[in-house]
N, C-alpha and C. Protein backbone atom coordinates (compact mmCIF):
# COMPACT_ATOMS: atom_id res chain seq x y z
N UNK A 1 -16.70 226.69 120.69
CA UNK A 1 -17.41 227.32 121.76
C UNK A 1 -16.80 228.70 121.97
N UNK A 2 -17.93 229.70 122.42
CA UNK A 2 -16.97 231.05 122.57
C UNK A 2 -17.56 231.13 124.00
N UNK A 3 -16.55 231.92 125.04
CA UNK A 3 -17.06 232.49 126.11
C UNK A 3 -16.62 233.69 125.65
N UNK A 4 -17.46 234.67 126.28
CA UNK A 4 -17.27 236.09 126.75
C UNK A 4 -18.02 236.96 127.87
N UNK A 5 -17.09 237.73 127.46
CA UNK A 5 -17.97 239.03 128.83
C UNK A 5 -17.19 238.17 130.26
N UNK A 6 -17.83 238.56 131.56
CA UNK A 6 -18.22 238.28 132.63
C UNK A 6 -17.58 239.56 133.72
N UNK A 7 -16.93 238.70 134.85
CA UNK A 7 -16.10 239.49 136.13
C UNK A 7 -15.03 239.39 135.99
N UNK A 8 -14.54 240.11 136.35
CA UNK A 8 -12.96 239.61 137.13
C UNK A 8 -13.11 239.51 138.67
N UNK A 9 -12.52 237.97 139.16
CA UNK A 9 -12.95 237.93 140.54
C UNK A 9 -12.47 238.94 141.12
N UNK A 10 -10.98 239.67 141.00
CA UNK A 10 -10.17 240.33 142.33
C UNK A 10 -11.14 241.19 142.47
N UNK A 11 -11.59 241.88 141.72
CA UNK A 11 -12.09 243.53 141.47
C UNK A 11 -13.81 243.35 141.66
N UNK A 12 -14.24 242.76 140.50
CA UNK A 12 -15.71 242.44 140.46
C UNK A 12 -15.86 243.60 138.57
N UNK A 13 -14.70 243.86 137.97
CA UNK A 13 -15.21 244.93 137.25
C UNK A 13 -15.57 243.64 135.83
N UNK A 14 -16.20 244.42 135.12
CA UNK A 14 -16.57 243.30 133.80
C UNK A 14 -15.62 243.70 132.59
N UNK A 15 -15.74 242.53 132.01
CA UNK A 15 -14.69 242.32 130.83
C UNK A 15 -15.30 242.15 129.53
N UNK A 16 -14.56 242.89 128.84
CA UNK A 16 -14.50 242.96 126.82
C UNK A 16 -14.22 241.72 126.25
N UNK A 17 -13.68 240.52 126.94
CA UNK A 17 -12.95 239.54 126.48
C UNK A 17 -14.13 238.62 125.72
N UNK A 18 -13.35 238.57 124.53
CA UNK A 18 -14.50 237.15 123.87
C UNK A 18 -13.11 235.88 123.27
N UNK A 19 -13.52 234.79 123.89
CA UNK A 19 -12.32 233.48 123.81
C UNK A 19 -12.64 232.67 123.41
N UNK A 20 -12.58 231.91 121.63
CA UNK A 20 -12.70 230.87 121.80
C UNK A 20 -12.27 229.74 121.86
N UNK A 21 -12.69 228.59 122.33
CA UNK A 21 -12.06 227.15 122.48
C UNK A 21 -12.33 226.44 121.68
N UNK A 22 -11.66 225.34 121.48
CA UNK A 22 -11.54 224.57 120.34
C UNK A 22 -11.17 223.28 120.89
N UNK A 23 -12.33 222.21 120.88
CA UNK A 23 -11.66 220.96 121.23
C UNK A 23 -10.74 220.41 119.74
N UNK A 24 -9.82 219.27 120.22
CA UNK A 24 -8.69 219.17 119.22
C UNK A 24 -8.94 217.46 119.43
N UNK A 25 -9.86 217.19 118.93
CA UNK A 25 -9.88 215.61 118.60
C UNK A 25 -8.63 214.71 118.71
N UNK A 26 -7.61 215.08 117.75
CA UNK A 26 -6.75 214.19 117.87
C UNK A 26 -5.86 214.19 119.19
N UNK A 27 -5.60 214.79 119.93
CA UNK A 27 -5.10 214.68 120.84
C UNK A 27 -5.89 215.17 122.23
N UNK A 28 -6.61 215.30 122.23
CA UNK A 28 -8.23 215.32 123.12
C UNK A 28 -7.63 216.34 123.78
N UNK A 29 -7.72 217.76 123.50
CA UNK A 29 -7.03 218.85 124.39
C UNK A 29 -7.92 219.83 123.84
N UNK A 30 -7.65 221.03 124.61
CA UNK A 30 -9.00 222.58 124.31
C UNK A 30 -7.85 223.00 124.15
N UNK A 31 -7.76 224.13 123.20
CA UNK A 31 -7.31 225.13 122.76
C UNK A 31 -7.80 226.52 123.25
N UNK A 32 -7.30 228.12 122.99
CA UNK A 32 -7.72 228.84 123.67
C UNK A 32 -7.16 229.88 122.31
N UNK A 33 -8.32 230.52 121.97
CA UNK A 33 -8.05 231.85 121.29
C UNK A 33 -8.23 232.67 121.30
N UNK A 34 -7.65 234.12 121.82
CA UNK A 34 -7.98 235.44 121.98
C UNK A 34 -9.30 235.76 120.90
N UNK A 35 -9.98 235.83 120.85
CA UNK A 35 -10.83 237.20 119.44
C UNK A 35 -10.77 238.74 119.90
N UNK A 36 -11.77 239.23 118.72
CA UNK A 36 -11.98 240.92 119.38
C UNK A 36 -12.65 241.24 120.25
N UNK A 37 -11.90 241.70 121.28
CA UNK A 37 -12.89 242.37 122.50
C UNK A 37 -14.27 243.23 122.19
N UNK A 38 -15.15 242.78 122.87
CA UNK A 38 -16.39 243.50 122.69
C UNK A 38 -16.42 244.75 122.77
N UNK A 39 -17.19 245.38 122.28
CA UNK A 39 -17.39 247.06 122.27
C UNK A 39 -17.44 247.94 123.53
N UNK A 40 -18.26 246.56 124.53
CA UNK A 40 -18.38 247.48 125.97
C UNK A 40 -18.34 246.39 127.02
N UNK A 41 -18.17 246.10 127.79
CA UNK A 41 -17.57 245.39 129.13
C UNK A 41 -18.77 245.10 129.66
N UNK A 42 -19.17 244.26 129.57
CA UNK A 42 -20.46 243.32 130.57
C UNK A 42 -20.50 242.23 130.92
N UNK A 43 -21.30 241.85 131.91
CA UNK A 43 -21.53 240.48 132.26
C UNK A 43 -23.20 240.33 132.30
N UNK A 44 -23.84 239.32 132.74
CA UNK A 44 -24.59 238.91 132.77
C UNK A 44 -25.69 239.38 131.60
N UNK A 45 -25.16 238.74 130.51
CA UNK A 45 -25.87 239.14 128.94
C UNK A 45 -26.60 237.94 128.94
N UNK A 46 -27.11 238.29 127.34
CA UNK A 46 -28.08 236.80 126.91
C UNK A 46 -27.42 237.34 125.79
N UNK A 47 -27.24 236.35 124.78
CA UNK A 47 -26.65 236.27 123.87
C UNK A 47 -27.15 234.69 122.92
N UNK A 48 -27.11 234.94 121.35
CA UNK A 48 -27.63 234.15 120.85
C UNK A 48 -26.96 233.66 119.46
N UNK A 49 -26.87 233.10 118.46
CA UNK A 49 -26.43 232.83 117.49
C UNK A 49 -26.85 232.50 116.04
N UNK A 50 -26.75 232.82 115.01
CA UNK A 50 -27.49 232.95 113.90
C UNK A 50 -26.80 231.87 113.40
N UNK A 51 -26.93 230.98 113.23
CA UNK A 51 -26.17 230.43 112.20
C UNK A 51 -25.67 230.57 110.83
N UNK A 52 -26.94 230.53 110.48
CA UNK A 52 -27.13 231.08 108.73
C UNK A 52 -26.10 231.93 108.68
N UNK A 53 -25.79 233.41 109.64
CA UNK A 53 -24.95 233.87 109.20
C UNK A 53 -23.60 234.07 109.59
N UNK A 54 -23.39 233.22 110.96
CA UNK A 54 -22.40 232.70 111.47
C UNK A 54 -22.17 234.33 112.48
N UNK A 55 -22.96 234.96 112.40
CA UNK A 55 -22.97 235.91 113.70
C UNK A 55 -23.61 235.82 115.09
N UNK A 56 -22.66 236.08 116.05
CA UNK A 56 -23.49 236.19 117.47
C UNK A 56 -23.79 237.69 117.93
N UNK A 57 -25.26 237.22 118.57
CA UNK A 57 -25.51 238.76 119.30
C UNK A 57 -25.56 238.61 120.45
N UNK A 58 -25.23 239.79 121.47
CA UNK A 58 -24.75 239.86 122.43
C UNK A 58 -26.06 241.05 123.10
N UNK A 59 -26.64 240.90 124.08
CA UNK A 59 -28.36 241.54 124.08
C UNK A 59 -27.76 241.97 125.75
N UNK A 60 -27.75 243.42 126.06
CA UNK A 60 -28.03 243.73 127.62
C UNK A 60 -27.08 243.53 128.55
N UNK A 61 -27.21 243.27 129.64
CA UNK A 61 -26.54 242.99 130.56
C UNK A 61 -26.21 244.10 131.78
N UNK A 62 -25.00 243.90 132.62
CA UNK A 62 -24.40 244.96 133.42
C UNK A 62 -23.09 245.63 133.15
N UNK A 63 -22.74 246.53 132.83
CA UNK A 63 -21.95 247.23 132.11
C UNK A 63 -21.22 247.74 132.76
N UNK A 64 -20.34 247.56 133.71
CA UNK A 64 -18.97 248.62 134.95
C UNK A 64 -18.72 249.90 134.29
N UNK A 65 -18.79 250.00 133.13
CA UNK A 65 -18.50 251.40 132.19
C UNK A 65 -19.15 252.52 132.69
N UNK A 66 -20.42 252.16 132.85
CA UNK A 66 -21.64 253.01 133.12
C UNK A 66 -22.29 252.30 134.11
N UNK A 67 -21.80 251.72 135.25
CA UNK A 67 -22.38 250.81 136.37
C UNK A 67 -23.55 251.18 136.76
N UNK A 68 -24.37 250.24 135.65
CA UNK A 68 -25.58 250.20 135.49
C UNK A 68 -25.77 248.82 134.38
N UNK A 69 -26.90 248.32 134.31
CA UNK A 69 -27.73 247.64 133.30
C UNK A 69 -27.26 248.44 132.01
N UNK A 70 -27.53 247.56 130.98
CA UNK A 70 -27.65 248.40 129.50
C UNK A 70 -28.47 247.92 128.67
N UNK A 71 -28.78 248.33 127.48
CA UNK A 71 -29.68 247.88 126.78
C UNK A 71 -29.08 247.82 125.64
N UNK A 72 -27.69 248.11 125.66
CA UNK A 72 -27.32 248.02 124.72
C UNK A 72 -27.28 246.84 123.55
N UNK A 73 -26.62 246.58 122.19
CA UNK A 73 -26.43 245.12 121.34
C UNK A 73 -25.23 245.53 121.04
N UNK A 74 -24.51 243.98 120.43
CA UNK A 74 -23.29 244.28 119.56
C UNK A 74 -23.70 242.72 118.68
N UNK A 75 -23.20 242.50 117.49
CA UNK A 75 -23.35 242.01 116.71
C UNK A 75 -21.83 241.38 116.49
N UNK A 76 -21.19 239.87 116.66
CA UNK A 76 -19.95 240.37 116.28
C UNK A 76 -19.79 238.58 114.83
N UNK A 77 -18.95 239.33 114.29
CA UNK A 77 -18.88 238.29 113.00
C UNK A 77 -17.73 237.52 113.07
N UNK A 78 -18.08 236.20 112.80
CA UNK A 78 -17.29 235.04 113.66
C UNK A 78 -16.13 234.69 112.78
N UNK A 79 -16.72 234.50 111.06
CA UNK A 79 -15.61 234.43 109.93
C UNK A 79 -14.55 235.49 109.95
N UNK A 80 -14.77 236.94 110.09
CA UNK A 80 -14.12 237.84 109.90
C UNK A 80 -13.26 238.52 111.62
N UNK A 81 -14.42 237.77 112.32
CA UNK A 81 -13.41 238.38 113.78
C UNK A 81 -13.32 240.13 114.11
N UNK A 82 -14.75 240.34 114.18
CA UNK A 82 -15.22 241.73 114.27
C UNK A 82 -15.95 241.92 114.77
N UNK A 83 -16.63 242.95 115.51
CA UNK A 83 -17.85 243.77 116.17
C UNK A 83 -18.49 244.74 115.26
């Protein structure tokens, strides 16, 4: 599972962070792994997943950068751990 993007409660500003978790069967515990921070700091995206090519896209949202909406995309590749 990956989360990314969202708030930071103290502030309200949005975050680059993309994390994923990893359930661990044998000892029934989540794991937690940094990846590469996204290109631009948003929250409230839609975001989707290709399988076939093991890339997620990351579509819009609200951006603190430019506090505003964006229209922006990022594309990021899951094998290689890139944007």
């Amino acid at each position: 599972m990956f989360v990314l993007g969202g708030y930071y409660q103290d502030d309200f500003h949005t975050s680059k962070q993309l994390v994923k978790i990893v359930y661990e069967g044998h000892d029934e515990s989540f794991t937690q792994r940094k990846m590469s921070d996204m290109l631009m700091s948003r929250a409230d995206t839609g975001c989707t997943l290709n399988a076939h090519t093991q890339e997620i896209y990351v579509i819009g949202g609200y951006s603190q950068e430019n506090q505003n909406d964006t229209k922006h995309c990022e594309r990021y590749n899951i094998k290689d751990d890139y944007w």
